[in-house]
PDB file of N, CA and C in Angstrom:
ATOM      1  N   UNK A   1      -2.764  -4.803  11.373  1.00  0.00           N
ATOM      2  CA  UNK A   1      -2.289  -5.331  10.113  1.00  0.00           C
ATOM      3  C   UNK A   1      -1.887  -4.152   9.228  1.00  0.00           C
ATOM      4  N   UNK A   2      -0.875  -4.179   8.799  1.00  0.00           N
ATOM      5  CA  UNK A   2      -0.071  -3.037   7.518  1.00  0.00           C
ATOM      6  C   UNK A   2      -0.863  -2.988   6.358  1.00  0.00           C
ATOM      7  N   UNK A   3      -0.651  -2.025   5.732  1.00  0.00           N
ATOM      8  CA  UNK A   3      -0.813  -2.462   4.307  1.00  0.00           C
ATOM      9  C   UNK A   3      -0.652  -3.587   3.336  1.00  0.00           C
ATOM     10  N   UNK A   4       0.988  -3.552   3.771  1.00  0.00           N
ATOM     11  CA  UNK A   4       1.575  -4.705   2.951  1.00  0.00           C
ATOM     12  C   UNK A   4       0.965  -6.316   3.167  1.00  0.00           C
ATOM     13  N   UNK A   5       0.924  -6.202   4.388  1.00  0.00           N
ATOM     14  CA  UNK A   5       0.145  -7.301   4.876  1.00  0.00           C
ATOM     15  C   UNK A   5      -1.656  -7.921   4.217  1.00  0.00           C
ATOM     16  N   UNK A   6      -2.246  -6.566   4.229  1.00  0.00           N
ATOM     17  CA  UNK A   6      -3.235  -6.829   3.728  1.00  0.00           C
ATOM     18  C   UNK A   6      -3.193  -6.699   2.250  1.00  0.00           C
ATOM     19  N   UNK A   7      -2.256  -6.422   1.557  1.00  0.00           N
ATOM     20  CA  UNK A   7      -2.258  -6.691   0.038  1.00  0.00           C
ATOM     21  C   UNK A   7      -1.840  -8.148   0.018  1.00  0.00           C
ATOM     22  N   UNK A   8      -0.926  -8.534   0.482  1.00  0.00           N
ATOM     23  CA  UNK A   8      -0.836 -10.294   0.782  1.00  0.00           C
ATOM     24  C   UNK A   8      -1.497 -11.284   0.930  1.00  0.00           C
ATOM     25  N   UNK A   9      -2.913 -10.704   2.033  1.00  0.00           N
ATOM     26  CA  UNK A   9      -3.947 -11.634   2.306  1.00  0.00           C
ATOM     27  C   UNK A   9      -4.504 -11.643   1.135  1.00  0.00           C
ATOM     28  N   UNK A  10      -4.817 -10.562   0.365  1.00  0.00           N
ATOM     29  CA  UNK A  10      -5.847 -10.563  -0.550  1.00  0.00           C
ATOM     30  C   UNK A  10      -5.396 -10.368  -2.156  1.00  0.00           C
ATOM     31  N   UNK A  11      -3.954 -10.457  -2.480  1.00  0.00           N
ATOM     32  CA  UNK A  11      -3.695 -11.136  -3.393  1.00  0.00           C
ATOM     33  C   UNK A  11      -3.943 -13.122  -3.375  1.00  0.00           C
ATOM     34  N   UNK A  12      -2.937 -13.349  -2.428  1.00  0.00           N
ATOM     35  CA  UNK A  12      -3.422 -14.574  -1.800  1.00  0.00           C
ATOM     36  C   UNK A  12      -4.815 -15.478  -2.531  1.00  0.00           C
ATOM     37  N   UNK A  13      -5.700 -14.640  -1.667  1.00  0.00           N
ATOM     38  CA  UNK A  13      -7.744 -15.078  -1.500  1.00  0.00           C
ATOM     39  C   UNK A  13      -8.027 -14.856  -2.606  1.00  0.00           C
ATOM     40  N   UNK A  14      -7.453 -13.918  -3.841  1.00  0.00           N
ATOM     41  CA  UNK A  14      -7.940 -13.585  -4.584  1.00  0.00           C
ATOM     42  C   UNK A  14      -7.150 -14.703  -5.939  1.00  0.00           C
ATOM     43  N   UNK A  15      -5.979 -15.114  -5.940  1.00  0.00           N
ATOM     44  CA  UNK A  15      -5.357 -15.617  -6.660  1.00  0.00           C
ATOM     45  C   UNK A  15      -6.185 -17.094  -6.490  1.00  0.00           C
ATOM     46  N   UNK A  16      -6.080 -17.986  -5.305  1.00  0.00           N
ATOM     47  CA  UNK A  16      -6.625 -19.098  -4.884  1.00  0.00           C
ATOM     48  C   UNK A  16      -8.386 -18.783  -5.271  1.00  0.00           C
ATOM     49  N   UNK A  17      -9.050 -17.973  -5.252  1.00  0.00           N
ATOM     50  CA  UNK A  17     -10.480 -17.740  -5.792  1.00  0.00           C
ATOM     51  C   UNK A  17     -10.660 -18.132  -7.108  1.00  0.00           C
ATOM     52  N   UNK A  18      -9.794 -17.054  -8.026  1.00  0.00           N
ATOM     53  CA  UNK A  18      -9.843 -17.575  -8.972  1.00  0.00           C
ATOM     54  C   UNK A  18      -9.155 -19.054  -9.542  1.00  0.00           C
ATOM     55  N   UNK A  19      -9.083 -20.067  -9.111  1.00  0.00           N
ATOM     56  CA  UNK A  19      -7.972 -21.155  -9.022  1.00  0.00           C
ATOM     57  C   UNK A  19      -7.013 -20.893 -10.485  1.00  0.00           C
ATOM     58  N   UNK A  20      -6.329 -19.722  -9.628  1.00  0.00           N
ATOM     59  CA  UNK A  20      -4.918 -19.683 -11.015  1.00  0.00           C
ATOM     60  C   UNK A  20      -3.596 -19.706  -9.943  1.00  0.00           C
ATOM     61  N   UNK A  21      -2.614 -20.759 -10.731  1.00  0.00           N
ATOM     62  CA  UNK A  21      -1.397 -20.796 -10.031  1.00  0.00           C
ATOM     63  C   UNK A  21      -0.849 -19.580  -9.708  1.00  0.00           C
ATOM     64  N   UNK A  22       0.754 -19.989  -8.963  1.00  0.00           N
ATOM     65  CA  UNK A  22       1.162 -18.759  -8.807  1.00  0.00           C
ATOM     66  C   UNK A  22       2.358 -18.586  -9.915  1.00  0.00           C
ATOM     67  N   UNK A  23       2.423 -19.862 -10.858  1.00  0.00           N
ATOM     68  CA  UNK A  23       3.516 -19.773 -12.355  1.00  0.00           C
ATOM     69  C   UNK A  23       2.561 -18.849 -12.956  1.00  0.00           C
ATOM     70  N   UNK A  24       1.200 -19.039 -13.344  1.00  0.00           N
ATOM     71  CA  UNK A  24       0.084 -18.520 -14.092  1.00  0.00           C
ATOM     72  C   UNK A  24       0.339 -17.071 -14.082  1.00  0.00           C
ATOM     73  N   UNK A  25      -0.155 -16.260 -12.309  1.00  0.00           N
ATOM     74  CA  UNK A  25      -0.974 -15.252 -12.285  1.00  0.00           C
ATOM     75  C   UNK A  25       0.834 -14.348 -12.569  1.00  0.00           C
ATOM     76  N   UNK A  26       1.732 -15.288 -12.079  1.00  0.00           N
ATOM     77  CA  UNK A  26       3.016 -14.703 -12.133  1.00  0.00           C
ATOM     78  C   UNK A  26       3.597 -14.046 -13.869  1.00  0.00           C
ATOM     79  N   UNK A  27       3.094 -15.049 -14.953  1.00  0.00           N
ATOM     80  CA  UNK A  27       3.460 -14.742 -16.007  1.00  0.00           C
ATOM     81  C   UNK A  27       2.461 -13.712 -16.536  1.00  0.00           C
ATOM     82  N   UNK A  28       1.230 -13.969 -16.478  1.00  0.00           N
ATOM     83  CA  UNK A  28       0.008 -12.953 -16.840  1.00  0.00           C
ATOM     84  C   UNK A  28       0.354 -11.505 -16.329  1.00  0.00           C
ATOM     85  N   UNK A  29       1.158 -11.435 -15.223  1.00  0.00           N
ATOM     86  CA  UNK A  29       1.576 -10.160 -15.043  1.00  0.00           C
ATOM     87  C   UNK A  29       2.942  -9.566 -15.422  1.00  0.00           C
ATOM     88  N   UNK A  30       3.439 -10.398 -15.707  1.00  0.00           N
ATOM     89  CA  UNK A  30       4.633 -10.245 -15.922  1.00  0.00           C
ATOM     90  C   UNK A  30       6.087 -10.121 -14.535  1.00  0.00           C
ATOM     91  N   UNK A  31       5.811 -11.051 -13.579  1.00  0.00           N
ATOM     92  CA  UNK A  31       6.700 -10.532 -12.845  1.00  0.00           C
ATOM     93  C   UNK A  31       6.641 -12.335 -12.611  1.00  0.00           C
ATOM     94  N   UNK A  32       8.075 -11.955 -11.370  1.00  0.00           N
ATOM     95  CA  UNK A  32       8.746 -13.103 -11.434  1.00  0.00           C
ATOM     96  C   UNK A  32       7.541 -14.298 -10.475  1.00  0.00           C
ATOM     97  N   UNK A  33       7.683 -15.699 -10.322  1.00  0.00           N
ATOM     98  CA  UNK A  33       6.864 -16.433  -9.378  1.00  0.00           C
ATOM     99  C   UNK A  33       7.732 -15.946  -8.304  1.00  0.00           C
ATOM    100  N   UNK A  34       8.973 -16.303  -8.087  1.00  0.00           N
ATOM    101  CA  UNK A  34       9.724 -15.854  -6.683  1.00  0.00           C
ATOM    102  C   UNK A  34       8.929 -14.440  -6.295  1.00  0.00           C
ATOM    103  N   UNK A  35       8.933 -13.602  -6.736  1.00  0.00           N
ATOM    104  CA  UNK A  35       8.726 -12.419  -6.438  1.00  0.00           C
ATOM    105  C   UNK A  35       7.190 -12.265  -6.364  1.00  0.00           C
ATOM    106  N   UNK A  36       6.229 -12.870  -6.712  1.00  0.00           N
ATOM    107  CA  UNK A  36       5.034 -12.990  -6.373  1.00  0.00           C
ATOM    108  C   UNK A  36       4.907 -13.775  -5.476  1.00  0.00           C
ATOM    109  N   UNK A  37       5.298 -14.697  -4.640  1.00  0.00           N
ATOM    110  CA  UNK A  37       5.395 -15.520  -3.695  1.00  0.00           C
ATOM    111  C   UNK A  37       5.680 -14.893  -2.359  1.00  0.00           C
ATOM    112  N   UNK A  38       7.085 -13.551  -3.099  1.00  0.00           N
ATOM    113  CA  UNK A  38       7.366 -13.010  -1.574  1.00  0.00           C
ATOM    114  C   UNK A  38       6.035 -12.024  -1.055  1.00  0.00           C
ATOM    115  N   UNK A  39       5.271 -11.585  -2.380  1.00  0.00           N
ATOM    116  CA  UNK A  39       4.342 -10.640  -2.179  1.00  0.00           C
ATOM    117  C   UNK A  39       2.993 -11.101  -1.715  1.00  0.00           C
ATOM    118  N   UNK A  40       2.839 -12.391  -1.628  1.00  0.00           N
ATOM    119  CA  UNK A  40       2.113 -13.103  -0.803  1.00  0.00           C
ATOM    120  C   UNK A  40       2.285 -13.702   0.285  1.00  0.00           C
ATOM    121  N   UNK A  41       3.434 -13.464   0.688  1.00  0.00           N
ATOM    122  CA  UNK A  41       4.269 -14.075   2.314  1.00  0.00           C
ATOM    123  C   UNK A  41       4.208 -12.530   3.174  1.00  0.00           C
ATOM    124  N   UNK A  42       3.964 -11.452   1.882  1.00  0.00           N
ATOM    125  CA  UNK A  42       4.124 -10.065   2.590  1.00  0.00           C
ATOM    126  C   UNK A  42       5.666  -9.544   2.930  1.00  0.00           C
ATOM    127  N   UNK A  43       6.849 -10.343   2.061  1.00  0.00           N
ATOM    128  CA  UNK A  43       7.992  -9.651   2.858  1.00  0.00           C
ATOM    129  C   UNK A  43       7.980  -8.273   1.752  1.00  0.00           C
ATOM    130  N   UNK A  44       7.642  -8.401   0.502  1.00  0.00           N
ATOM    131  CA  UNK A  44       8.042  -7.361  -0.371  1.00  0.00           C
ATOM    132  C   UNK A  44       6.838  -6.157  -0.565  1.00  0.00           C
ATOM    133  N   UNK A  45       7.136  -5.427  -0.571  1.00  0.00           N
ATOM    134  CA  UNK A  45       6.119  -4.501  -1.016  1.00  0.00           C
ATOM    135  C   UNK A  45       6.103  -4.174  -2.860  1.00  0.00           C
ATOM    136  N   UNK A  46       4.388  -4.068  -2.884  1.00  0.00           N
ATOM    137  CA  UNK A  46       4.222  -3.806  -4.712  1.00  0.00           C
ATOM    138  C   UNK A  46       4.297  -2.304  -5.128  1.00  0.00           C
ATOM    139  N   UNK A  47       4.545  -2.331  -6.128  1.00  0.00           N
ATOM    140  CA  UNK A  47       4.780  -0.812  -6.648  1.00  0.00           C
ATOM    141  C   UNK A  47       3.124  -1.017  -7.358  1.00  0.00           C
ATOM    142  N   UNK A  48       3.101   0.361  -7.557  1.00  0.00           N
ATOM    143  CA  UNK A  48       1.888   1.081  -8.341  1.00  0.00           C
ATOM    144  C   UNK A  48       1.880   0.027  -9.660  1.00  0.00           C
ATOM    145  N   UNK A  49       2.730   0.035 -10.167  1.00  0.00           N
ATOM    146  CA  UNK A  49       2.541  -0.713 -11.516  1.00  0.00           C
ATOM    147  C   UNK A  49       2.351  -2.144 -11.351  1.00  0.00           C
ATOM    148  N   UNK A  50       2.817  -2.858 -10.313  1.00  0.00           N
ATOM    149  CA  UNK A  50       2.837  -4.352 -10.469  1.00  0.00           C
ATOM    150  C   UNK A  50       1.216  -4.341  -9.411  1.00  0.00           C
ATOM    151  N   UNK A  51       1.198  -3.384  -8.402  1.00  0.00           N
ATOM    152  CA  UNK A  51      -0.479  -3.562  -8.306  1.00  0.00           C
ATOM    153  C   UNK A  51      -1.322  -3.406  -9.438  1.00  0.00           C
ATOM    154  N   UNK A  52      -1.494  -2.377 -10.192  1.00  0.00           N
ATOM    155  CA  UNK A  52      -1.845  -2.421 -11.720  1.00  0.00           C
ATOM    156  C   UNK A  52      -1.959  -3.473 -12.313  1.00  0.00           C
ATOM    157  N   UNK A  53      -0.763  -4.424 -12.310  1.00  0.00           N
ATOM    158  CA  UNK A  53      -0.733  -5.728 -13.591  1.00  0.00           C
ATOM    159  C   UNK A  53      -1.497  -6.779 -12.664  1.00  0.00           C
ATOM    160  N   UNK A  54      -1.094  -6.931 -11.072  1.00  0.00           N
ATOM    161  CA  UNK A  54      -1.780  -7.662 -10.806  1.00  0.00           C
ATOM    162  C   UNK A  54      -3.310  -7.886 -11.267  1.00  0.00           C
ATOM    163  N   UNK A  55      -3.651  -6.844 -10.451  1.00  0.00           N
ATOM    164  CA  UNK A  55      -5.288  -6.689 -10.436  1.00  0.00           C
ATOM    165  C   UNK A  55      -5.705  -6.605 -11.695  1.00  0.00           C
ATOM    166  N   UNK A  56      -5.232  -6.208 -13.016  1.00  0.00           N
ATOM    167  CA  UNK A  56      -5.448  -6.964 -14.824  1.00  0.00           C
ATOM    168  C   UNK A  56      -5.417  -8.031 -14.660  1.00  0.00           C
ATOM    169  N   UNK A  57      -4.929  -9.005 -14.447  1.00  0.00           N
ATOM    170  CA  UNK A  57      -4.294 -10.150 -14.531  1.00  0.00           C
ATOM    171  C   UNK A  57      -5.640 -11.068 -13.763  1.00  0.00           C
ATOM    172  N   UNK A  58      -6.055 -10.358 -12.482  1.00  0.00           N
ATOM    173  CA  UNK A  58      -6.987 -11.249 -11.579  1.00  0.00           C
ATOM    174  C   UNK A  58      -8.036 -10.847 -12.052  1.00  0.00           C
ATOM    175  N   UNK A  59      -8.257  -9.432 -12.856  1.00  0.00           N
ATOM    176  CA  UNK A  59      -9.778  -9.367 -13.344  1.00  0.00           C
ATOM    177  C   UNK A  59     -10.642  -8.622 -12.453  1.00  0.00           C
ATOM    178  N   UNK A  60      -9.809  -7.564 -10.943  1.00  0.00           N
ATOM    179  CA  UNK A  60     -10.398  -6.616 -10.364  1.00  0.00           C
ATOM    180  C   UNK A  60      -9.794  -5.454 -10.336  1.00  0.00           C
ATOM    181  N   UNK A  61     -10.628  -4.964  -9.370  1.00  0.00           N
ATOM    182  CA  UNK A  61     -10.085  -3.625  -9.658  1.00  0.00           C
ATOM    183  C   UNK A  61      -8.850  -3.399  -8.490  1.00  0.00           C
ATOM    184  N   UNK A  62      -7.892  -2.469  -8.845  1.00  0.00           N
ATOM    185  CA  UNK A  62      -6.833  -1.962  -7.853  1.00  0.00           C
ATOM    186  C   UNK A  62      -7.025  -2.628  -6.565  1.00  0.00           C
ATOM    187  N   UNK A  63      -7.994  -1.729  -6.292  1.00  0.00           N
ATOM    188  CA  UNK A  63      -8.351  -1.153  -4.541  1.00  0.00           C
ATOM    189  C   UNK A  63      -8.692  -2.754  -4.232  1.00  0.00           C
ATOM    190  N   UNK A  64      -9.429  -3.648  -4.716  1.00  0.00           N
ATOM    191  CA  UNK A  64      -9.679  -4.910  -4.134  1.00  0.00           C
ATOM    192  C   UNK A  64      -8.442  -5.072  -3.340  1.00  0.00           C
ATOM    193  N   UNK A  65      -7.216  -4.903  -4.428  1.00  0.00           N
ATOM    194  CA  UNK A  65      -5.951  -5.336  -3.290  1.00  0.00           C
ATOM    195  C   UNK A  65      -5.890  -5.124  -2.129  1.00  0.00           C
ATOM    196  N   UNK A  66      -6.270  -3.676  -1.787  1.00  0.00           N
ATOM    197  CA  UNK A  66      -5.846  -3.117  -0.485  1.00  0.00           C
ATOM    198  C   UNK A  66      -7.006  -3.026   0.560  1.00  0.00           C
ATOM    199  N   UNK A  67      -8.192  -3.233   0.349  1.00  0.00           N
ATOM    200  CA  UNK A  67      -9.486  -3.623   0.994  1.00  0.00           C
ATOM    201  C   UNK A  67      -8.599  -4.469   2.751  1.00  0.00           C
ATOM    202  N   UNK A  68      -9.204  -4.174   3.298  1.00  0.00           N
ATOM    203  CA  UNK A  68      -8.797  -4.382   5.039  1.00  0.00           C
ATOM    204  C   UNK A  68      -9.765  -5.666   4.718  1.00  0.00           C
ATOM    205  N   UNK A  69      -9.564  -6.742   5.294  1.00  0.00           N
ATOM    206  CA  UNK A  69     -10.227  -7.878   5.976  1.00  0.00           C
ATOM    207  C   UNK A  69     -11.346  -7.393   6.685  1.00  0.00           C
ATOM    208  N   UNK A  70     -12.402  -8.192   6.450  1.00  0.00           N
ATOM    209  CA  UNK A  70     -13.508  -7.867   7.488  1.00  0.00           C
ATOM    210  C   UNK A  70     -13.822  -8.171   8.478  1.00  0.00           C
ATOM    211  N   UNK A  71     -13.644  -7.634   9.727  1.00  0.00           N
ATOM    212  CA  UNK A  71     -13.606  -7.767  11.198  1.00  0.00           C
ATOM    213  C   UNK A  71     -14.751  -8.807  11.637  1.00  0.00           C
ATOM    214  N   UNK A  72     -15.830  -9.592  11.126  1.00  0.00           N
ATOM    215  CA  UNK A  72     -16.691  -9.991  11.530  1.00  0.00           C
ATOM    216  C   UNK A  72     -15.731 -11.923  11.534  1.00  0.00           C
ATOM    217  N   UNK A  73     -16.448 -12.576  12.329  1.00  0.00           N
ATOM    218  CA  UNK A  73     -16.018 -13.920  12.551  1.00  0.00           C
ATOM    219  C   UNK A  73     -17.316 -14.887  12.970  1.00  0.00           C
ATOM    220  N   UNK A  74     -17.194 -15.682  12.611  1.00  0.00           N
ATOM    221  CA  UNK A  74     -18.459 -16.408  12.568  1.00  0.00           C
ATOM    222  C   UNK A  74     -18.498 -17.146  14.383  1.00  0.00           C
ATOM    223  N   UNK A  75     -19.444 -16.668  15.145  1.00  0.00           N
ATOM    224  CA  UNK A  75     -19.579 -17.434  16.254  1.00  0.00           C
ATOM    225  C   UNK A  75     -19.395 -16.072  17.617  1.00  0.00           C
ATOM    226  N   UNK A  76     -18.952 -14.852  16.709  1.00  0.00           N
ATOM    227  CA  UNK A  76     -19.093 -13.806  17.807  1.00  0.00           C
ATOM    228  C   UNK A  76     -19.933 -12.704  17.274  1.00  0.00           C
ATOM    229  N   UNK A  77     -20.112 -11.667  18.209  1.00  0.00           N
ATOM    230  CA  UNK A  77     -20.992 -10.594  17.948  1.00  0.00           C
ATOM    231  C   UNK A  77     -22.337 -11.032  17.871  1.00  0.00           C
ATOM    232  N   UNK A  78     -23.079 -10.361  17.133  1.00  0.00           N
ATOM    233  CA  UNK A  78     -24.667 -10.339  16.830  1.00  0.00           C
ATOM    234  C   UNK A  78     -24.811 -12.430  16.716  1.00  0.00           C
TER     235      UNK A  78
END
């Protein structure tokens, strides 16, 4: 999984967590819904600043964005 990819999942998990639309988290940051939509489909990549507004906007920090998924799955391993 890319970067871009995993800023997607976890804008995504993180937008739907907090139950805020994507008109909402789109205006709170100031960027377009189209364009937050593509950044949750993963075709677009975010700049420094719109990761910035995001993560204001959701109420974490930066790096939450880019945090890797956690490899564990319920029903394997330990």
């Amino acid at each position: 999984m890319d970067l871009r990819e995993v800023f997607a999942v976890n804008l995504r998990r993180l937008r739907n967590a907090k139950g805020v639309s994507q008109d909402d988290l789109a205006h709170e940051a100031n960027v377009s819904r189209s364009y937050l939509s593509q950044l949750e489909k993963g075709t677009f990549y975010a700049s420094l600043n719109v990761l910035g507004r995001l993560s204001t906007a959701l109420g974490v920090e930066p790096a939450e964005l880019l945090k890797m998924p956690s490899k564990r799955r319920s029903g394997m391993g330990q």
